[in-house]
N, C-alpha and C. Protein backbone atom coordinates (compact mmCIF):
# COMPACT_ATOMS: atom_id res chain seq x y z
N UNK A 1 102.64 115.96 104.51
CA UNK A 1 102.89 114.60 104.04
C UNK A 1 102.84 114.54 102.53
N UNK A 2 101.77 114.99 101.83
CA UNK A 2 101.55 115.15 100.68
C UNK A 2 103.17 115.91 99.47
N UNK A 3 103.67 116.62 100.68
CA UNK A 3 104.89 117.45 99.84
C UNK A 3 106.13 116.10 100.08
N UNK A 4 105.92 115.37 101.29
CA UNK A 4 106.87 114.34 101.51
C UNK A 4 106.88 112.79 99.94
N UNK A 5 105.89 112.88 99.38
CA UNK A 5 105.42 112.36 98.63
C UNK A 5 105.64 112.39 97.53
N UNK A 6 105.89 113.99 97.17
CA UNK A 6 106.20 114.20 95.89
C UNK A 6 107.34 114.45 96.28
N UNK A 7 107.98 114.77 97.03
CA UNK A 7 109.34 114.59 96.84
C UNK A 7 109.98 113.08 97.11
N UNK A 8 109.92 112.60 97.19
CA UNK A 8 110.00 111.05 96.97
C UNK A 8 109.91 110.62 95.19
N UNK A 9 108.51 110.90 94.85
CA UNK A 9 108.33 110.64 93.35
C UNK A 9 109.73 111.21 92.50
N UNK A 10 110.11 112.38 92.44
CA UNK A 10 110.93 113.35 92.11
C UNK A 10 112.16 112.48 92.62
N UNK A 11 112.87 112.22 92.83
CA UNK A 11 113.53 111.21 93.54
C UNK A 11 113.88 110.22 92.78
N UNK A 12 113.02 109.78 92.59
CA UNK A 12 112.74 108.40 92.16
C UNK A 12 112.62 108.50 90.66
N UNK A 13 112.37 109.80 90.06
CA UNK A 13 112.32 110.21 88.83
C UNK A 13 113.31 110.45 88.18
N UNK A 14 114.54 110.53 89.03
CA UNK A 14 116.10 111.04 88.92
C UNK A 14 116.97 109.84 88.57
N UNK A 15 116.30 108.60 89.42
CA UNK A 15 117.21 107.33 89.38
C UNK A 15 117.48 106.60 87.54
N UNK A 16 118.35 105.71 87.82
CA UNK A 16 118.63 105.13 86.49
C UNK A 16 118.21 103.61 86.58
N UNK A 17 118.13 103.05 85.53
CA UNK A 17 117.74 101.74 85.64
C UNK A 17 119.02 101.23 86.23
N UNK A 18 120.27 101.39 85.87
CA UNK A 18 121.27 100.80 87.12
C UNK A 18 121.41 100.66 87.99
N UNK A 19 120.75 101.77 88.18
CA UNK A 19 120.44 101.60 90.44
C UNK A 19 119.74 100.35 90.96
N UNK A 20 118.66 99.64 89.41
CA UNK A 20 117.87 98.62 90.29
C UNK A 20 118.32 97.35 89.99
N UNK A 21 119.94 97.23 89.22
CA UNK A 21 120.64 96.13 88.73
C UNK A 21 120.86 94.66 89.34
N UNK A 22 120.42 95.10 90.73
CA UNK A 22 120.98 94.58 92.05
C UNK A 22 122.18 93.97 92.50
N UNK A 23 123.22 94.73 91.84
CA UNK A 23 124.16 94.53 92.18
C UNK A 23 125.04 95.22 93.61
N UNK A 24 125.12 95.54 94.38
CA UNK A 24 125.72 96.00 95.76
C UNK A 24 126.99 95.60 96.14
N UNK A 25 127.80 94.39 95.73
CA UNK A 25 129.26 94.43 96.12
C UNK A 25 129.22 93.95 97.22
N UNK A 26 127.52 93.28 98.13
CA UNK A 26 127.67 92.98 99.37
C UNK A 26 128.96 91.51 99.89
N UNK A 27 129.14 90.86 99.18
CA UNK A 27 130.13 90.17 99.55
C UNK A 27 131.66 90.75 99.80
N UNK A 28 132.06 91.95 98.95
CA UNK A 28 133.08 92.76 99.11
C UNK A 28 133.00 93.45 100.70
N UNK A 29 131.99 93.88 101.10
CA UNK A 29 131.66 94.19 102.00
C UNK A 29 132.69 94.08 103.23
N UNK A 30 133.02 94.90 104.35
CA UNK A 30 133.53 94.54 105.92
C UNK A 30 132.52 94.05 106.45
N UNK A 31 132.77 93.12 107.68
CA UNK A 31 131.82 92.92 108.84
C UNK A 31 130.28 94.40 108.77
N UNK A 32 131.20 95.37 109.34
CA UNK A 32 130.53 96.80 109.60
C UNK A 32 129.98 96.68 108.83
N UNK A 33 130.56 97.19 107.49
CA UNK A 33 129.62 97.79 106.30
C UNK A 33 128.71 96.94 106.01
N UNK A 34 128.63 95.62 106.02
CA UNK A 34 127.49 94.82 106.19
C UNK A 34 126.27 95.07 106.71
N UNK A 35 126.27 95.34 108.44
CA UNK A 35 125.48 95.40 109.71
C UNK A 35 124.73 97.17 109.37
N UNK A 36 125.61 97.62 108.90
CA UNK A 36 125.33 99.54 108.21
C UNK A 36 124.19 99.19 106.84
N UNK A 37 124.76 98.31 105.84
CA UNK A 37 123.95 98.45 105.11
C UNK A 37 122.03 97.58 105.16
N UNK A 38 122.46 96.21 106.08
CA UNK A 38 120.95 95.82 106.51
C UNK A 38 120.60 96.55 107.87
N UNK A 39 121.13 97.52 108.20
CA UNK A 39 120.39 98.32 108.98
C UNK A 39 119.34 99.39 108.44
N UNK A 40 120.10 99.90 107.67
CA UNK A 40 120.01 101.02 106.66
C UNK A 40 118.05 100.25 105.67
N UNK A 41 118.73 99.25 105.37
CA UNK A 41 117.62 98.07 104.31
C UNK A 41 116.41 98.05 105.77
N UNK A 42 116.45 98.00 106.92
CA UNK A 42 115.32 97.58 107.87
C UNK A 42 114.62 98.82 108.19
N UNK A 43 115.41 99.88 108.21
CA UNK A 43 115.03 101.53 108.20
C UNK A 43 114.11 101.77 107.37
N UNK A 44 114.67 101.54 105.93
CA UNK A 44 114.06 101.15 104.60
C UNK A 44 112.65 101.02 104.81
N UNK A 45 112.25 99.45 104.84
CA UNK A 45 111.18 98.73 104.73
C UNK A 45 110.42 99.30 106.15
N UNK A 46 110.41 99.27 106.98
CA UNK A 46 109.63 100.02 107.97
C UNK A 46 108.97 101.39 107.63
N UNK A 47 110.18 101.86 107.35
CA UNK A 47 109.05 103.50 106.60
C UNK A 47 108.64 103.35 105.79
N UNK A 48 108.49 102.62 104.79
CA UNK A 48 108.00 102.51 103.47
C UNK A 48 106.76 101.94 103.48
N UNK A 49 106.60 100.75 104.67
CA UNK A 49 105.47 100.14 105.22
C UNK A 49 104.48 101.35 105.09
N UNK A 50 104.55 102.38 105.47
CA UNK A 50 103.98 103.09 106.45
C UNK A 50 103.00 104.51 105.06
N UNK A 51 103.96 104.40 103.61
CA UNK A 51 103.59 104.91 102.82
C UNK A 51 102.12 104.04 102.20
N UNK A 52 101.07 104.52 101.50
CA UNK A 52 100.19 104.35 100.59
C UNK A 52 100.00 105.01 99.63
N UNK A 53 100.56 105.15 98.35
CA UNK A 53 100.34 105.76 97.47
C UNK A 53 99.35 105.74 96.47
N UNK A 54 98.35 106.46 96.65
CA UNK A 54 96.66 105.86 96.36
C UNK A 54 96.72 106.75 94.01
N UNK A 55 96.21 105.89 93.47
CA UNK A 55 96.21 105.95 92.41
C UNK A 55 94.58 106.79 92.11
């Protein structure tokens, strides 16, 4: 778990501040790609629940 962790950090160390712009294009969106991407977002938040990253 501990290696799952830092690779996450590392990850996250890679991203750009653009990524957190919140921009997504979700109105451009299809039906599908909609239902794909808040699926994807509920996947998300459930595992993430599940992290504690103790300082």
């Amino acid at each position: 778990m501990n290696d799952d962790i830092e690779e996450l950090k590392e990850k996250i160390r890679k991203l750009n501040p653009s990524d957190f712009d919140g921009y997504t294009c979700f109105k451009e969106l299809s039906p599908e790609q909609r239902l794909d991407w808040l699926a994807e977002l509920v996947v998300f938040v459930y595992e993430s629940r599940s992290f504690r990253i103790k300082s």
